[in-house]
Protein backbone atom coordinates (compact mmCIF):
# COMPACT_ATOMS: atom_id res chain seq x y z
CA UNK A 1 -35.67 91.29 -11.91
CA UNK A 2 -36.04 87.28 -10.95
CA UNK A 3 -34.48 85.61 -8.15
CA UNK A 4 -34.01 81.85 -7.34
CA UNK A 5 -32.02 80.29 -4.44
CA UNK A 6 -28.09 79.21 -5.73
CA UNK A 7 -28.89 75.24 -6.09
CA UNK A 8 -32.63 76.33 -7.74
CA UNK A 9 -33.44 76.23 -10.80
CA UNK A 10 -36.39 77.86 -11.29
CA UNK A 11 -36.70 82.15 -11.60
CA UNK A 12 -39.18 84.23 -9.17
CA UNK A 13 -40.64 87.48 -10.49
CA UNK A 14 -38.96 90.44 -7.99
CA UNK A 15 -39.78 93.38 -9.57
CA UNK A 16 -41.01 93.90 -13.44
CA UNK A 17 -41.61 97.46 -15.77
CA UNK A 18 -38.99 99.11 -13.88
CA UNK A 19 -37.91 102.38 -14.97
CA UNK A 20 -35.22 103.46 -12.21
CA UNK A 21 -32.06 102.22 -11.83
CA UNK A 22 -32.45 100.86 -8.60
CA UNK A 23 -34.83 98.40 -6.31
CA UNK A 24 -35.30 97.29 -2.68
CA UNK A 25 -35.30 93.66 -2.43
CA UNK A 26 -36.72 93.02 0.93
CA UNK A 27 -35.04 89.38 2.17
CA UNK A 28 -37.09 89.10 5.39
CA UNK A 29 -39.50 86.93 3.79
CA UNK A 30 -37.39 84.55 2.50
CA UNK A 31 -35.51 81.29 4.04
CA UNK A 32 -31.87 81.94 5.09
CA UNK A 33 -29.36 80.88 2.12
CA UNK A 34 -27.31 81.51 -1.19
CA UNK A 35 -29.69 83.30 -3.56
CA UNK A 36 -28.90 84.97 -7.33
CA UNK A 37 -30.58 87.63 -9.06
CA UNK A 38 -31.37 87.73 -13.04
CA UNK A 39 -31.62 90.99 -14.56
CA UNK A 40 -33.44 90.88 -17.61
CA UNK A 41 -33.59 94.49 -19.85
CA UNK A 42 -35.13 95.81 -22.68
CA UNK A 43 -35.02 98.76 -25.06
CA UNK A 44 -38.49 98.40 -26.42
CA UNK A 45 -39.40 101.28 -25.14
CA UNK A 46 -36.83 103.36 -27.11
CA UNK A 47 -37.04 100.79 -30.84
CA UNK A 48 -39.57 100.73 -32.95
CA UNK A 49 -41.25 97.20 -33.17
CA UNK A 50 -38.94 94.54 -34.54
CA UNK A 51 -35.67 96.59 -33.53
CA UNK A 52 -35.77 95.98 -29.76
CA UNK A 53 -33.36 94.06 -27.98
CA UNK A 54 -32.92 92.55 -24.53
CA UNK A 55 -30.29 91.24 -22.45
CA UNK A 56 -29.16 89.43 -18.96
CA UNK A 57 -27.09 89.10 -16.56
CA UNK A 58 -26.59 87.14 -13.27
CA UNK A 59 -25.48 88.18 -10.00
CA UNK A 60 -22.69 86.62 -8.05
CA UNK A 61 -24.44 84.55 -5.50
CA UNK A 62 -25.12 86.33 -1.99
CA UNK A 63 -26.22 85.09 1.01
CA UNK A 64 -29.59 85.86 3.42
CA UNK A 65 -29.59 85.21 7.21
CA UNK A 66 -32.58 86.18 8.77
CA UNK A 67 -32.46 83.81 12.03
CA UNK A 68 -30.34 85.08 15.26
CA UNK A 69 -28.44 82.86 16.72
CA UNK A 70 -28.92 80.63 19.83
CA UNK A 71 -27.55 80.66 23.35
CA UNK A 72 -27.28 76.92 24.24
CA UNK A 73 -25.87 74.73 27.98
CA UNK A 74 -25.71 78.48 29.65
CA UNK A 75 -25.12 78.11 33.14
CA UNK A 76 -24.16 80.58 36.02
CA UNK A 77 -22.74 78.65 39.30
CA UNK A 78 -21.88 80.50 42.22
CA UNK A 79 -18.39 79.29 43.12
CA UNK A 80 -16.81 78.54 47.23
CA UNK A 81 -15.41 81.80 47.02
CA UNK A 82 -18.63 83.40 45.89
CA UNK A 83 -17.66 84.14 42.40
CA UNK A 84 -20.15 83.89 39.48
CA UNK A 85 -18.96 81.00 36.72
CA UNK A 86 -20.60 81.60 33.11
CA UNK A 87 -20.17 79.07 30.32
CA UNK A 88 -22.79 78.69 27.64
CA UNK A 89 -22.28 77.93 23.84
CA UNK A 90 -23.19 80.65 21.13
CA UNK A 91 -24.22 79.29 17.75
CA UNK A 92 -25.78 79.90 14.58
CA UNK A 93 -26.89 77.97 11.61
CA UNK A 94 -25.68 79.52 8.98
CA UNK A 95 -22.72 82.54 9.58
CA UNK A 96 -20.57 82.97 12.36
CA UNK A 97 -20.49 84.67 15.42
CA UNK A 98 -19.83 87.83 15.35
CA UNK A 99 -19.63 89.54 18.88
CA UNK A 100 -21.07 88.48 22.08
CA UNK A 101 -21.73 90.46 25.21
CA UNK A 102 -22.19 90.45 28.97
CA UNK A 103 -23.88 92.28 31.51
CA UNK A 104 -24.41 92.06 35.25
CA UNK A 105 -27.32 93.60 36.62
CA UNK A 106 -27.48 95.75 34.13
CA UNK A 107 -23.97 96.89 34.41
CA UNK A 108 -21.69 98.16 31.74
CA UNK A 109 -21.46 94.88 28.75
CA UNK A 110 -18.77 93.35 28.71
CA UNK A 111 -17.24 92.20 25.07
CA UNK A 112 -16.35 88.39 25.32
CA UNK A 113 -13.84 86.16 23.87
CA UNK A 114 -14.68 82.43 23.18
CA UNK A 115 -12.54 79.77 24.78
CA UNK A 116 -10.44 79.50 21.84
CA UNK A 117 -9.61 83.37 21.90
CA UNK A 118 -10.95 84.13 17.85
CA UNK A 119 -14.59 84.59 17.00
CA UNK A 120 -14.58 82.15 13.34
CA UNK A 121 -17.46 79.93 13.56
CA UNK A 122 -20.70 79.46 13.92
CA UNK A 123 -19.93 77.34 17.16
CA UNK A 124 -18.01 79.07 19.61
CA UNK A 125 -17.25 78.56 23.71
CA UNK A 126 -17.60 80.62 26.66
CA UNK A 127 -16.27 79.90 29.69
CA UNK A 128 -15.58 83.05 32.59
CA UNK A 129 -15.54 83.94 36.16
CA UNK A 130 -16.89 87.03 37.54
CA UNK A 131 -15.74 88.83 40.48
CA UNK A 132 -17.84 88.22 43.57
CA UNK A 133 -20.73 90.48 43.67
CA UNK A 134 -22.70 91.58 46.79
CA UNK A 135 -25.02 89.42 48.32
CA UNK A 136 -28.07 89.14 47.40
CA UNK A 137 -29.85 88.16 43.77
CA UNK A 138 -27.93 89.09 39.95
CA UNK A 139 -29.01 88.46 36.45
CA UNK A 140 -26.24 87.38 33.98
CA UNK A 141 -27.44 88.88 30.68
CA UNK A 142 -25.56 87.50 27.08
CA UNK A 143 -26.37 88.72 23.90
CA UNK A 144 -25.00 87.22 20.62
CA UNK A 145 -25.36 88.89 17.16
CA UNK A 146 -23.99 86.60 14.16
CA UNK A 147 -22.09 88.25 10.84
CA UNK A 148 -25.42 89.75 9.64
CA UNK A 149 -26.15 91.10 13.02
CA UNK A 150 -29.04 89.40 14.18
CA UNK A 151 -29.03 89.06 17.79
CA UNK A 152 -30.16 86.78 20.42
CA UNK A 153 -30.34 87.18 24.26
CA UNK A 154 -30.22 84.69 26.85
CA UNK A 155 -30.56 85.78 30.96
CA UNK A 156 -30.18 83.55 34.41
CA UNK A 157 -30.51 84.54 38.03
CA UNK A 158 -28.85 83.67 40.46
CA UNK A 159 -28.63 84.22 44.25
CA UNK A 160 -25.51 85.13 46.68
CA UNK A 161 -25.34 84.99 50.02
């Protein structure tokens, strides 16, 4: 079994000798990307010399994402009225965003919608208001886990009075 990223053109050794039908390819060592796999078989085993055959086939190209993604511009303002304004930007380099989250103070998360309303990108917008909690100091906690589910988390403090 050989491997090679999708614009590559030359073959790494993944696994050789195999005698199952099966193999763990462990992607956490490699970049993030569009890789392909070449199976190579043969019946040498079962032919006498001179008889054997082989064969190959390629994979349709799949991708690896290994990298969370990033929590940029987050800010929490308390507002005149006391309430808490969140905005911050969720991205990731190479799939989109998948769900993002909210707590306060450790309170129940709260699922978020970007600006926009539809999670499609790899760039998406946040922009809320929180009720006005008691006085006193709070911790905004966002999480953000892109298609493959890696996950990032991002926290601010901030005090009330």
């Amino acid at each position: 079994v050989y491997y090679r990223g999708d614009k590559e053109s030359n073959w790494r050794s993944l696994a050789s000798k195999i005698k199952t039908n099966s193999i763990i390819f462990d992607t956490e060592n490699i970049a993030d990307g569009s890789y392909v796999l070449k199976i190579v078989a043969y019946d040498s085993l079962d032919n006498p010399a001179g008889r054997a055959q082989s064969g190959e086939r390629l994979s349709a190209p799949f991708f690896v994402d290994n990298t969370p993604p990033s929590i940029r511009d987050f800010k929490v303002a308390v507002q005149p009225d006391g309430k808490l304004r969140v905005s911050f930007r969720a991205e990731d380099n190479t799939t989109r965003i998948e769900r993002v989250v909210l707590t306060l103070d450790s309170g129940d998360s709260m699922l978020l919608a970007p600006v926009d309303s539809l999670l499609d990108t790899a760039r998406e917008e946040f922009s809320l208001e929180l009720d006005k909690p008691n006085k006193g100091e709070h911790t905004v906690n966002v999480q953000a886990w892109d298609r493959f589910f890696n996950r990032t988390t991002a926290q601010k403090s901030v005090s009330t009075k």
